[in-house]
Each structure stands twice: as C-alpha cells, then as structure tokens.
N, C-alpha and C. Protein backbone atom coordinates (compact mmCIF):
# COMPACT_ATOMS: atom_id res chain seq x y z
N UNK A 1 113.43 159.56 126.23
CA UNK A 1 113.97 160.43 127.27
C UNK A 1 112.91 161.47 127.64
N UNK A 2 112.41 161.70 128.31
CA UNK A 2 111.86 162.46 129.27
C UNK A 2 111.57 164.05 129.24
N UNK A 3 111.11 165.01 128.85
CA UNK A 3 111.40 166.58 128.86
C UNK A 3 111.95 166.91 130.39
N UNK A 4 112.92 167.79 130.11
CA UNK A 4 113.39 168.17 131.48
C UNK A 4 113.79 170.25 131.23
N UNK A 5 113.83 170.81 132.18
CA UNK A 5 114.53 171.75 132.07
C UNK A 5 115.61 172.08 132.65
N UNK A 6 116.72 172.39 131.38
CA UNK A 6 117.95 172.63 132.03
C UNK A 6 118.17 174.12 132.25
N UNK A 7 118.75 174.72 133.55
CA UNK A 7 119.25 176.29 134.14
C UNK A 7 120.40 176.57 134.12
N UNK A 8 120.92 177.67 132.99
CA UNK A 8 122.27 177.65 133.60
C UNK A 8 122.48 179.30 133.97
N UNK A 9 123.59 179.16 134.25
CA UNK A 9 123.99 180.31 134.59
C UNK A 9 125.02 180.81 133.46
N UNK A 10 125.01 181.60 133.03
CA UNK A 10 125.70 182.27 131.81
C UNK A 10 126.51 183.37 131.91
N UNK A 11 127.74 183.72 132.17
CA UNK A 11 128.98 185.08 132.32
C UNK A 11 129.28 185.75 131.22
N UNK A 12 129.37 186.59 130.81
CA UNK A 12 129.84 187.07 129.53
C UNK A 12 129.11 187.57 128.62
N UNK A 13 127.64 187.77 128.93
CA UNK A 13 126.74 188.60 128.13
C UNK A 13 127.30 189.85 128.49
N UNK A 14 127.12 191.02 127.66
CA UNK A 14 126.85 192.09 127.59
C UNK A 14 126.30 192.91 126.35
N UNK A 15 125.29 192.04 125.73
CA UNK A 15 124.26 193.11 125.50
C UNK A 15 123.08 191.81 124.50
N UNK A 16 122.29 192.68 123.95
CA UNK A 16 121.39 191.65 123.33
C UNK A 16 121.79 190.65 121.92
N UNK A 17 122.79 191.16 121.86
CA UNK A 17 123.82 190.51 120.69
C UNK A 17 123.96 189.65 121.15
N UNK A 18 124.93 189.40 122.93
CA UNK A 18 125.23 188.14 122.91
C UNK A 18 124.28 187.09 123.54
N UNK A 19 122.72 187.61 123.37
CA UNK A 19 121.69 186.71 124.13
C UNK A 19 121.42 186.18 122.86
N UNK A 20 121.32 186.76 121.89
CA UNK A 20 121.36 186.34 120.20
C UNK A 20 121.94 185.39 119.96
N UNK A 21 123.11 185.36 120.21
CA UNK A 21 124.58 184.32 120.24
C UNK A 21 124.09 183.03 120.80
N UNK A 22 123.65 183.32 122.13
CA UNK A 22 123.54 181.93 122.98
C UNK A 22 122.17 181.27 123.09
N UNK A 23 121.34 182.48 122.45
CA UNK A 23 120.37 181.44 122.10
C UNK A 23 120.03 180.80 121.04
N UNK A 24 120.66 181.18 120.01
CA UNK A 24 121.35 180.09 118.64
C UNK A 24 121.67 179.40 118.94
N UNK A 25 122.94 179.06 119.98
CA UNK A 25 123.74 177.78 120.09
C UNK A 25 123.28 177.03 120.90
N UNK A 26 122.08 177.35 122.00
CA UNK A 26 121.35 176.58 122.54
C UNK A 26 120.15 175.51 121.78
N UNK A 27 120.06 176.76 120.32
CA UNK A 27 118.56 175.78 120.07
C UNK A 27 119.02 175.04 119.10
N UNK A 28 120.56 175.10 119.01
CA UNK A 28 121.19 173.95 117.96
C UNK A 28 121.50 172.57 118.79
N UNK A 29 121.42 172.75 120.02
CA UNK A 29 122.03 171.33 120.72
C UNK A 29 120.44 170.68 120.62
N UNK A 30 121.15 169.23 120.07
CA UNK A 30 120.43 167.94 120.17
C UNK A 30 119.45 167.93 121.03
N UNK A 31 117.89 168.37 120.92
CA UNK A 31 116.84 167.89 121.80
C UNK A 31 116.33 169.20 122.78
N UNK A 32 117.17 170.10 122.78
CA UNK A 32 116.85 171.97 122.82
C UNK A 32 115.34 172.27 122.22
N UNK A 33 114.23 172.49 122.82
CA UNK A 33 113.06 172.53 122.17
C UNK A 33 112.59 173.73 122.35
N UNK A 34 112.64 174.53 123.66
CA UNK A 34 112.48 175.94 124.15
C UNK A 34 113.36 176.30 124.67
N UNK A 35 113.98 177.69 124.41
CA UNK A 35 115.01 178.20 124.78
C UNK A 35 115.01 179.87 125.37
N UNK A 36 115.19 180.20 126.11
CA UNK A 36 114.96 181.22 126.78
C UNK A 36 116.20 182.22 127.66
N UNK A 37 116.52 183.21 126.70
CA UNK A 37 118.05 183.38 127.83
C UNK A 37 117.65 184.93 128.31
N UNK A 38 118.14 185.22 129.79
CA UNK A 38 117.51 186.83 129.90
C UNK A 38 119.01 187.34 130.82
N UNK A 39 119.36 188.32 130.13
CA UNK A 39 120.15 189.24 129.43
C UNK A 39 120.68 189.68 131.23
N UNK A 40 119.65 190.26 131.85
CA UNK A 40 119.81 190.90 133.33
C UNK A 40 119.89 189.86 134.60
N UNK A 41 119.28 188.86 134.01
CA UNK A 41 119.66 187.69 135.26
C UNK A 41 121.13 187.03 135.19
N UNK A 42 121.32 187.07 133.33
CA UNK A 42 122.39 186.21 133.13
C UNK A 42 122.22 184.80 133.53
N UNK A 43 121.25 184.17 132.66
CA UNK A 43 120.36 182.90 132.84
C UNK A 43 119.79 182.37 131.94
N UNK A 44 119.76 180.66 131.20
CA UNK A 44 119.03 180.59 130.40
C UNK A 44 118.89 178.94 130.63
N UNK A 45 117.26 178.90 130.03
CA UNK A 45 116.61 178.07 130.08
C UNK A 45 116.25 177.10 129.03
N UNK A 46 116.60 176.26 129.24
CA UNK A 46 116.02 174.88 127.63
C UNK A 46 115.09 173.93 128.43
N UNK A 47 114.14 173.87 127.80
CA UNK A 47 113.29 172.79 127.71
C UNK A 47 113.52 171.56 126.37
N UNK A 48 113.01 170.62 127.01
CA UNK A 48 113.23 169.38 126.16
C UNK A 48 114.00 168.39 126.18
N UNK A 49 114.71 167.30 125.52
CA UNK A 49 115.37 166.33 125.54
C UNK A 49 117.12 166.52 126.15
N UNK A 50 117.98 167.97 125.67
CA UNK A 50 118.75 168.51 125.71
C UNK A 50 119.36 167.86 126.62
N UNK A 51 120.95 167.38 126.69
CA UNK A 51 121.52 166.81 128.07
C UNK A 51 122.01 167.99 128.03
N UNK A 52 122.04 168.17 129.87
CA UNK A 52 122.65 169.04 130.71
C UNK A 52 124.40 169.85 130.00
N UNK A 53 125.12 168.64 129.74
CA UNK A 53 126.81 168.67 129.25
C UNK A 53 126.56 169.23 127.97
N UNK A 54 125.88 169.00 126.87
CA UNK A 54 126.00 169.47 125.50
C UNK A 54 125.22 170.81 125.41
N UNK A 55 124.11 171.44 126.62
CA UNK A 55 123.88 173.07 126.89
C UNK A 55 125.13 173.70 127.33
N UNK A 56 126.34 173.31 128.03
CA UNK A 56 126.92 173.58 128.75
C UNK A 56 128.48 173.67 127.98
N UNK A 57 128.70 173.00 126.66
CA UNK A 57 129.64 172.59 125.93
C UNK A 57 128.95 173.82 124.57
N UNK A 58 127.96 173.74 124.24
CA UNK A 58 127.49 174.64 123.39
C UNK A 58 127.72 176.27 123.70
N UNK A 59 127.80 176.48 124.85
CA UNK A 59 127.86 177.87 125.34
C UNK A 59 129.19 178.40 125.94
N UNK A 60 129.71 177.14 126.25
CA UNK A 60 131.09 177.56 126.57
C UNK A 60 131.90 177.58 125.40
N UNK A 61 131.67 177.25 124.04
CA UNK A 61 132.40 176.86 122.44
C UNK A 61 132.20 178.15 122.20
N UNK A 62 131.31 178.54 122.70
CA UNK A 62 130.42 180.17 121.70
C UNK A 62 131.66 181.41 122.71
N UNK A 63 132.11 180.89 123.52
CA UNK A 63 133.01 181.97 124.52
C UNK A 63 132.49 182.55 125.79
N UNK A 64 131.05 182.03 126.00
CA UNK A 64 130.74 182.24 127.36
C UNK A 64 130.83 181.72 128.50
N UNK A 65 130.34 182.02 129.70
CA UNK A 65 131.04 181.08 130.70
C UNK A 65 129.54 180.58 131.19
N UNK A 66 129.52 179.17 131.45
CA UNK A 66 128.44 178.57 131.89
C UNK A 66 128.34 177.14 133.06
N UNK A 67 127.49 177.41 134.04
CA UNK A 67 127.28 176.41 134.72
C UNK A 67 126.24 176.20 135.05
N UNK A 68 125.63 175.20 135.63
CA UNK A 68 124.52 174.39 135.74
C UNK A 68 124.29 174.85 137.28
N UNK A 69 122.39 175.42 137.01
CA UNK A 69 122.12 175.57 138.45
C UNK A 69 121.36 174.57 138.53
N UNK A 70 120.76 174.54 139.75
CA UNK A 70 120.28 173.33 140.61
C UNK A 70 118.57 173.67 139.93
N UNK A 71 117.74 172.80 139.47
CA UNK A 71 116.58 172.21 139.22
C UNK A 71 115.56 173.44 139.98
C-alpha cells in the first residue's frame, strides 16, 4: 500500500491535553507513521499506510469529532 496523507478535521480540542489525546490514538492506528495535530487549526495529519476510516474511528472512540478533508 502506498504512503498517503490523511487530513482531518478535529472538534473538541481545547487545550494541549487533548492534542496529547489524539495524537496517541492516531499513532496507534495500523500504518500511522507521522502524526501531527495543531491545536489552533483544529487539524491533524498522518502520514503513512493508515486507512482514512480507522484515523477517523480512532478519534471519534477517544470523544472527538472528526472528518476527512479533501487531499
């Protein structure tokens, strides 16, 4: 499979605790290689194998709200 980067959009931060939070549970999903979440955009980034649904299932389990932006 291919490296790709997945963008999402992330609701429910409010403060560096919960960028802590979601970028744990990002670099636990299957194939998550770089992970990058920023706090003021409310945005975070994975590089690597990672499917789109299991970034998106990982962050919404953790209690945040997340969707997939466009490439």
């Amino acid at each position: 499979m291919p490296a790709i980067t997945i963008r999402l959009a992330v609701s429910g931060m409010t403060c560096d605790g919960c960028v802590s939070s979601v970028t744990r549970v990002l670099s636990r999903v299957p194939g998550a290689a770089d992970v990058h979440v920023d706090l003021a955009a409310g945005r975070a980034e994975i590089g690597g194998t990672a499917s789109p649904e299991a970034a998106l299932a990982a962050v919404r389990k953790a209690g945040y709200g997340a969707e997939l932006l466009a490439p």
